[in-house]
C-alpha atoms as a PDB file:
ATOM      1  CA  UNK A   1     -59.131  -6.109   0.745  1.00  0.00           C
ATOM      2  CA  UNK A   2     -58.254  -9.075   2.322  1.00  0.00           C
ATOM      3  CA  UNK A   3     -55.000  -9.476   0.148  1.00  0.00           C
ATOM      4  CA  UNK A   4     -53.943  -6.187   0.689  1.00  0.00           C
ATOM      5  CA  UNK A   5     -52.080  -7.035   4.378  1.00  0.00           C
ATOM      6  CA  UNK A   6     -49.855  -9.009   2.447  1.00  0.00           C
ATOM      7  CA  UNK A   7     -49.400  -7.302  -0.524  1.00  0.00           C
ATOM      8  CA  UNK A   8     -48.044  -3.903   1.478  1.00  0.00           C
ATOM      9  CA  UNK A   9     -45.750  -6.588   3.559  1.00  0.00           C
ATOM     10  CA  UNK A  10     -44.607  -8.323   0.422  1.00  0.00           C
ATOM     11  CA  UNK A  11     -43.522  -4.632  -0.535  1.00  0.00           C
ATOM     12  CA  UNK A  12     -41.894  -3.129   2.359  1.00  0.00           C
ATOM     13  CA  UNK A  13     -39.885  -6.380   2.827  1.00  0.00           C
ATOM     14  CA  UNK A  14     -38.657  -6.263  -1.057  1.00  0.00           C
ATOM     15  CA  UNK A  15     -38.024  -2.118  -0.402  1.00  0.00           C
ATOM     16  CA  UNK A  16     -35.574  -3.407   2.249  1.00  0.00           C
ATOM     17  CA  UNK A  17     -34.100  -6.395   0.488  1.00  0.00           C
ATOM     18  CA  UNK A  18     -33.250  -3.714  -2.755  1.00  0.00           C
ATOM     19  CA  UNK A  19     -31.928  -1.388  -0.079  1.00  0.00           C
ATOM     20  CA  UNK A  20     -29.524  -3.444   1.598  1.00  0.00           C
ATOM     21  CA  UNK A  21     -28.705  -5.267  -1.633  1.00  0.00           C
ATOM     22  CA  UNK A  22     -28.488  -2.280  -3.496  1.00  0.00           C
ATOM     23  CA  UNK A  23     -25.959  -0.461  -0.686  1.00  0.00           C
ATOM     24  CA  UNK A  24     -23.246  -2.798  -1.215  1.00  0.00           C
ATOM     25  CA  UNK A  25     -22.512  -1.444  -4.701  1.00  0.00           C
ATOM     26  CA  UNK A  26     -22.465   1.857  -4.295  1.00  0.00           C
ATOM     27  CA  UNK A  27     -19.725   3.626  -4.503  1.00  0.00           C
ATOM     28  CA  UNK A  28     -17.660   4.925  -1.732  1.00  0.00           C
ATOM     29  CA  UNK A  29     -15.664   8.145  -2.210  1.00  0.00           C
ATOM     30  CA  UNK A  30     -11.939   7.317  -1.673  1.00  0.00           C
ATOM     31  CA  UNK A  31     -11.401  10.189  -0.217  1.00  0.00           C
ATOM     32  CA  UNK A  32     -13.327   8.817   2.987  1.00  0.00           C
ATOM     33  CA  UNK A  33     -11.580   5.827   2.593  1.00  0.00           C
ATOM     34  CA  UNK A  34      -8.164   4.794   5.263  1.00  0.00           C
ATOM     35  CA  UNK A  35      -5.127   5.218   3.205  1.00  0.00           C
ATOM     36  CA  UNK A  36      -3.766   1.688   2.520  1.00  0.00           C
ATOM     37  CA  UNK A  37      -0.473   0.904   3.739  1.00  0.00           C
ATOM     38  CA  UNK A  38       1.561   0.228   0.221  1.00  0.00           C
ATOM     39  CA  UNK A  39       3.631  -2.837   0.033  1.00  0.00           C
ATOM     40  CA  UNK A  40       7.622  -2.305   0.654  1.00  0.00           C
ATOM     41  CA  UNK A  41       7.321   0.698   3.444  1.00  0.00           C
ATOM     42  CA  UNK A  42      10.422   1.476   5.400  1.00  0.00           C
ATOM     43  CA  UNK A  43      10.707   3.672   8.307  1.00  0.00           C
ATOM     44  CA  UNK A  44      13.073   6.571   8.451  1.00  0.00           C
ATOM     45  CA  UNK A  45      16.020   4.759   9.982  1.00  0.00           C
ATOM     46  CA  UNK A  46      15.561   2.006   7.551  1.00  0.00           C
ATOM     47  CA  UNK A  47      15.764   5.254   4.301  1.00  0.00           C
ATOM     48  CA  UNK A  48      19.230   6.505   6.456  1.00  0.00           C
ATOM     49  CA  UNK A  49      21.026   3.177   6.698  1.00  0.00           C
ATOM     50  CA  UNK A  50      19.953   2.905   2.972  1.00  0.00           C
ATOM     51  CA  UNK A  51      21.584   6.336   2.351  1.00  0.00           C
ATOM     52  CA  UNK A  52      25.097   5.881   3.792  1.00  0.00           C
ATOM     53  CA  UNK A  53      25.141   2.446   2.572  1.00  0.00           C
ATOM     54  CA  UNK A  54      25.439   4.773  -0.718  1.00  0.00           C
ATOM     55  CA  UNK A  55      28.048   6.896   0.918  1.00  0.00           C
ATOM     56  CA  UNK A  56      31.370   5.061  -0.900  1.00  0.00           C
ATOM     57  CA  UNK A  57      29.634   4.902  -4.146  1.00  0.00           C
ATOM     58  CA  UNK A  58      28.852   8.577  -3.790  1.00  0.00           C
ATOM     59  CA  UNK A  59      32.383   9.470  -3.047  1.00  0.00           C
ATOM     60  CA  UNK A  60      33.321   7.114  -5.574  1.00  0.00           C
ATOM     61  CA  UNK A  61      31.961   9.526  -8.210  1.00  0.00           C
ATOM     62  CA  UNK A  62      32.158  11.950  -6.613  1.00  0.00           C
ATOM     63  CA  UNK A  63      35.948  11.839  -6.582  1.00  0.00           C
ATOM     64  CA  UNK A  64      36.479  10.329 -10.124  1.00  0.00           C
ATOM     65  CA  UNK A  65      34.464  12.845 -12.043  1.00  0.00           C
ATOM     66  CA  UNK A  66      34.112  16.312  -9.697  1.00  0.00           C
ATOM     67  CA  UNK A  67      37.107  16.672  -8.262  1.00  0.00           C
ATOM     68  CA  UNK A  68      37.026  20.676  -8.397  1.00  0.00           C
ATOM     69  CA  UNK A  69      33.441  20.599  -7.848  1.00  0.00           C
ATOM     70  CA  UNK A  70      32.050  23.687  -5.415  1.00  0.00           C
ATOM     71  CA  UNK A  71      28.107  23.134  -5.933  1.00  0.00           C
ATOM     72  CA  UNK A  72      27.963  19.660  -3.667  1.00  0.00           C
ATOM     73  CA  UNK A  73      28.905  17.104  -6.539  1.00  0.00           C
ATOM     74  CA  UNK A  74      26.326  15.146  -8.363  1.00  0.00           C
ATOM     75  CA  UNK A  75      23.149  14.632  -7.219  1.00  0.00           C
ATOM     76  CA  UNK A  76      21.779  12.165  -4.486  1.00  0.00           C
ATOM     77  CA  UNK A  77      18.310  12.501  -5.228  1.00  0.00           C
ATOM     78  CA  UNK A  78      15.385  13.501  -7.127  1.00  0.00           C
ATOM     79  CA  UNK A  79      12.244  15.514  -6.445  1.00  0.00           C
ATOM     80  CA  UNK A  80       8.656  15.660  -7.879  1.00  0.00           C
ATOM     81  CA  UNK A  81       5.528  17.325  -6.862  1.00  0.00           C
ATOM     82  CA  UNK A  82       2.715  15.345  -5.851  1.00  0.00           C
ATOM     83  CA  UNK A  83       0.594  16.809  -8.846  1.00  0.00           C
ATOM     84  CA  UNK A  84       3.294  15.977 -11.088  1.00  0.00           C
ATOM     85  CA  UNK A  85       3.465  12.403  -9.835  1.00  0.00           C
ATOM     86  CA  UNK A  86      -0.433  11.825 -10.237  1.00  0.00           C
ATOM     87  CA  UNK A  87      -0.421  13.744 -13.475  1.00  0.00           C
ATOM     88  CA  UNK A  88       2.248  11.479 -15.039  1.00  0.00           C
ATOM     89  CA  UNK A  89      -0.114   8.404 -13.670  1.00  0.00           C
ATOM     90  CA  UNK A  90      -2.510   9.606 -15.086  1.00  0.00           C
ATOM     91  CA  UNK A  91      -0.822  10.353 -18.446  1.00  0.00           C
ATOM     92  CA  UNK A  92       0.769   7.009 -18.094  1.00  0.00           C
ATOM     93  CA  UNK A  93      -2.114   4.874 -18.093  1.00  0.00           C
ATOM     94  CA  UNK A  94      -3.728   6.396 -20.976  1.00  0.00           C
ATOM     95  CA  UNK A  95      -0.917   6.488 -23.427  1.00  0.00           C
ATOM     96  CA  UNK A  96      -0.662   2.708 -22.042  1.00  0.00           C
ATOM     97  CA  UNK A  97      -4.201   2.381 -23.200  1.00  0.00           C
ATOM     98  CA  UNK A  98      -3.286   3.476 -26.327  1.00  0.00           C
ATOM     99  CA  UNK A  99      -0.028   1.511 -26.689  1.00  0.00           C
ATOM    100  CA  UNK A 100      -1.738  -1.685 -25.836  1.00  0.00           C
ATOM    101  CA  UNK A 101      -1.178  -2.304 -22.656  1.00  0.00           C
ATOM    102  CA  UNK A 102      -2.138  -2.432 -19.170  1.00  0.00           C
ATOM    103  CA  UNK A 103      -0.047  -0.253 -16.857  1.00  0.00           C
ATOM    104  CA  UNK A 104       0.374  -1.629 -13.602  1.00  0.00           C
ATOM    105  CA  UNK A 105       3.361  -0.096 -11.974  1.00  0.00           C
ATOM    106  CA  UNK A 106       6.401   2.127 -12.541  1.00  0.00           C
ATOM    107  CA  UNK A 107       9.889   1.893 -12.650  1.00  0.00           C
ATOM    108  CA  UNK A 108      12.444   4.301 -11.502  1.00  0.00           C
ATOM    109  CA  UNK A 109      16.283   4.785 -13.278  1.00  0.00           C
ATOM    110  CA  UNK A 110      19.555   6.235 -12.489  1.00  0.00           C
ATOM    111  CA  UNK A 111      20.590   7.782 -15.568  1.00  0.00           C
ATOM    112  CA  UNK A 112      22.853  11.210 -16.326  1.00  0.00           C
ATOM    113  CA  UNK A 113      22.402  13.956 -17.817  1.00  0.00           C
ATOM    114  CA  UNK A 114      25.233  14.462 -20.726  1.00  0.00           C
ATOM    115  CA  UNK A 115      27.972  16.071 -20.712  1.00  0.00           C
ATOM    116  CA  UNK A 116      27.779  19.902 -22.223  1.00  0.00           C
ATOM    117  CA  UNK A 117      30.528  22.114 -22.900  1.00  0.00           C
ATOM    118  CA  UNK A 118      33.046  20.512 -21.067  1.00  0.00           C
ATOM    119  CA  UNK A 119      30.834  20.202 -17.551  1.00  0.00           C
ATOM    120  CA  UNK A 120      29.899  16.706 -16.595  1.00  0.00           C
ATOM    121  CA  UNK A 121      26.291  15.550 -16.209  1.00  0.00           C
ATOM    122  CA  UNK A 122      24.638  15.019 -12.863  1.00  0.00           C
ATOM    123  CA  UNK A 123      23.087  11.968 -11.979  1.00  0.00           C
ATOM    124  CA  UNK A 124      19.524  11.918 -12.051  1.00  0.00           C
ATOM    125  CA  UNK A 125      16.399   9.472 -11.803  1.00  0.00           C
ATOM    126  CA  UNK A 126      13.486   8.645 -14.315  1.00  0.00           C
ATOM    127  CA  UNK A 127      10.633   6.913 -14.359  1.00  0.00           C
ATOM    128  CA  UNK A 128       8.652   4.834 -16.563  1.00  0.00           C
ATOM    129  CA  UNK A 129       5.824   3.267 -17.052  1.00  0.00           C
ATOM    130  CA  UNK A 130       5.804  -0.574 -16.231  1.00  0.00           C
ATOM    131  CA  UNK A 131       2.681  -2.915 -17.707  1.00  0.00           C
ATOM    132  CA  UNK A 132       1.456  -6.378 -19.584  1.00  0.00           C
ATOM    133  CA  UNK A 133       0.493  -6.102 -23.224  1.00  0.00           C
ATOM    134  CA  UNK A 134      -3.214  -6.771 -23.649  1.00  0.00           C
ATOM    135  CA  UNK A 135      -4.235  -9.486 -25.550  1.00  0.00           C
ATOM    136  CA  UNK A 136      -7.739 -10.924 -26.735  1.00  0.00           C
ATOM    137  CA  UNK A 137      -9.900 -12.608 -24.607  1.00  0.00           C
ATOM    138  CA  UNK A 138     -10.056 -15.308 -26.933  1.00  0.00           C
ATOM    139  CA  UNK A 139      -6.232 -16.208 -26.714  1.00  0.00           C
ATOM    140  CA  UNK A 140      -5.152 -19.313 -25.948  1.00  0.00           C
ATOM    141  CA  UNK A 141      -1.533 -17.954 -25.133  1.00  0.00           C
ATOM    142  CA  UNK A 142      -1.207 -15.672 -21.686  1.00  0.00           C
ATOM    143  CA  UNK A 143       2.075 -14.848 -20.594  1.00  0.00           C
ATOM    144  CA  UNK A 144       2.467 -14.823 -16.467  1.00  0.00           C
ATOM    145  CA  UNK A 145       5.060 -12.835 -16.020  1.00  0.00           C
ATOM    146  CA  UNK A 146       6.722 -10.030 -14.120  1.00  0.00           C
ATOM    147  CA  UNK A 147       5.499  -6.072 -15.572  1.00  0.00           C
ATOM    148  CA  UNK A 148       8.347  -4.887 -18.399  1.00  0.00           C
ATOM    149  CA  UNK A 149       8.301  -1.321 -19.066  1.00  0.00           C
ATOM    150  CA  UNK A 150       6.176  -0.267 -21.995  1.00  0.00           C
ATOM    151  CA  UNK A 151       7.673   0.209 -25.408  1.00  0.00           C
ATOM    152  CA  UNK A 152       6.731   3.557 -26.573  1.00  0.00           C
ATOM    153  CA  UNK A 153       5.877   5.243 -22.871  1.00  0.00           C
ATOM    154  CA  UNK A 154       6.876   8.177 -22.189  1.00  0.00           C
ATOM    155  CA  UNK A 155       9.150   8.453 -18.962  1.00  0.00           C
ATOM    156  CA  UNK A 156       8.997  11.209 -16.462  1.00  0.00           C
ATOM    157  CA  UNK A 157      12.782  12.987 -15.190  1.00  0.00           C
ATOM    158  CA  UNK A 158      13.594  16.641 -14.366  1.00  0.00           C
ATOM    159  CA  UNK A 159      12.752  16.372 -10.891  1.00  0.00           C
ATOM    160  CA  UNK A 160      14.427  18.472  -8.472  1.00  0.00           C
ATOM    161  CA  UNK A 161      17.563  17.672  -6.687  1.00  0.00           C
ATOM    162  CA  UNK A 162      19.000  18.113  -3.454  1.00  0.00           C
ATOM    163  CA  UNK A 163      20.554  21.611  -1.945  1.00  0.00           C
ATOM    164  CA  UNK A 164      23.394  21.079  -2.760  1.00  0.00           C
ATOM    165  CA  UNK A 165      22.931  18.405  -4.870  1.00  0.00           C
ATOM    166  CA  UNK A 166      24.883  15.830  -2.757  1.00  0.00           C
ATOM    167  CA  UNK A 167      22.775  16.378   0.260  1.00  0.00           C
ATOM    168  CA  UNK A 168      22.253  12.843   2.295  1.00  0.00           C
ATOM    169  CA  UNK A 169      18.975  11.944   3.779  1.00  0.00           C
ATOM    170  CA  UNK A 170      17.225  13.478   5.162  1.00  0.00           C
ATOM    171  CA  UNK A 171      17.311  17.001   3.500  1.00  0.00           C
END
């Protein structure tokens, strides 16, 4: 009996040590989480000056390739939900996965569509999947560079575009 003092101490202090040990891997719902400010954020009047910086380009275009044009011209932007956004991140990463490789970022195009029965394209944006190939863990080659996009991903387009299409910022 005499042992028993320090037995129950020797137990309640261990019970504490795994608790507080214990608490600082579990894990924590994201959702509870602050939103991290993403690298590369600029404010509104930063997106407008951006936008009319575009302006001659636009017309540029604009005038060389819609010069009846009624609907707006070609487009100035694209659109995606945010479901479609996380589901192509999500479809992204596996197919990476499968390719390979390790997706770390994406990359957005300006491409056009092509030209059908005698109407001319619009411009539109894509996006692809950017990422490192995997190799072994064993390899005595690593490369350091910048993300490529990945050979064989599938890209995301059809998004939305402005109304009309050659709407400036902000729409």
């Amino acid at each position: 009996m005499k042992n028993l003092g320090p037995l129950i101490v020797g137990i309640i202090l261990g019970a504490l040590a795994m608790y507080f040990l214990g608490s600082q891997y579990m894990e924590v719902d994201p959702m509870q989480m602050a939103p991290t400010a993403p690298k590369g954020l600029i404010k509104p009047s930063e997106a407008k000056a951006l936008d009319q910086a575009y302006n001659i380009k636009h017309r540029i275009i604009n005038d060389s390739l819609f010069k009846k044009s009624t609907d707006g011209g070609d487009n100035r932007s694209s659109w995606w939900s945010i479901e479609d956004i996380q589901n192509y991140i999500n479809y992204a990463e596996n197919q990476a996965g499968e390719l390979g490789y390790t997706m770390d970022g994406l990359r957005v195009y300006i491409g056009a569509h092509p030209n059908v029965d005698g109407q001319t394209g619009l411009t539109t944006m894509f996006i692809v999947p950017t990422g490192t190939k995997n190799t072994s863990k064993g390899s005595m080659f690593t490369f350091q560079g910048g993300s490529s996009d990945i050979k064989g991903g599938d890209g995301l387009n059809n998004g939305g575009h402005g109304s009309p299409p050659g709407n400036n910022y902000p729409q």
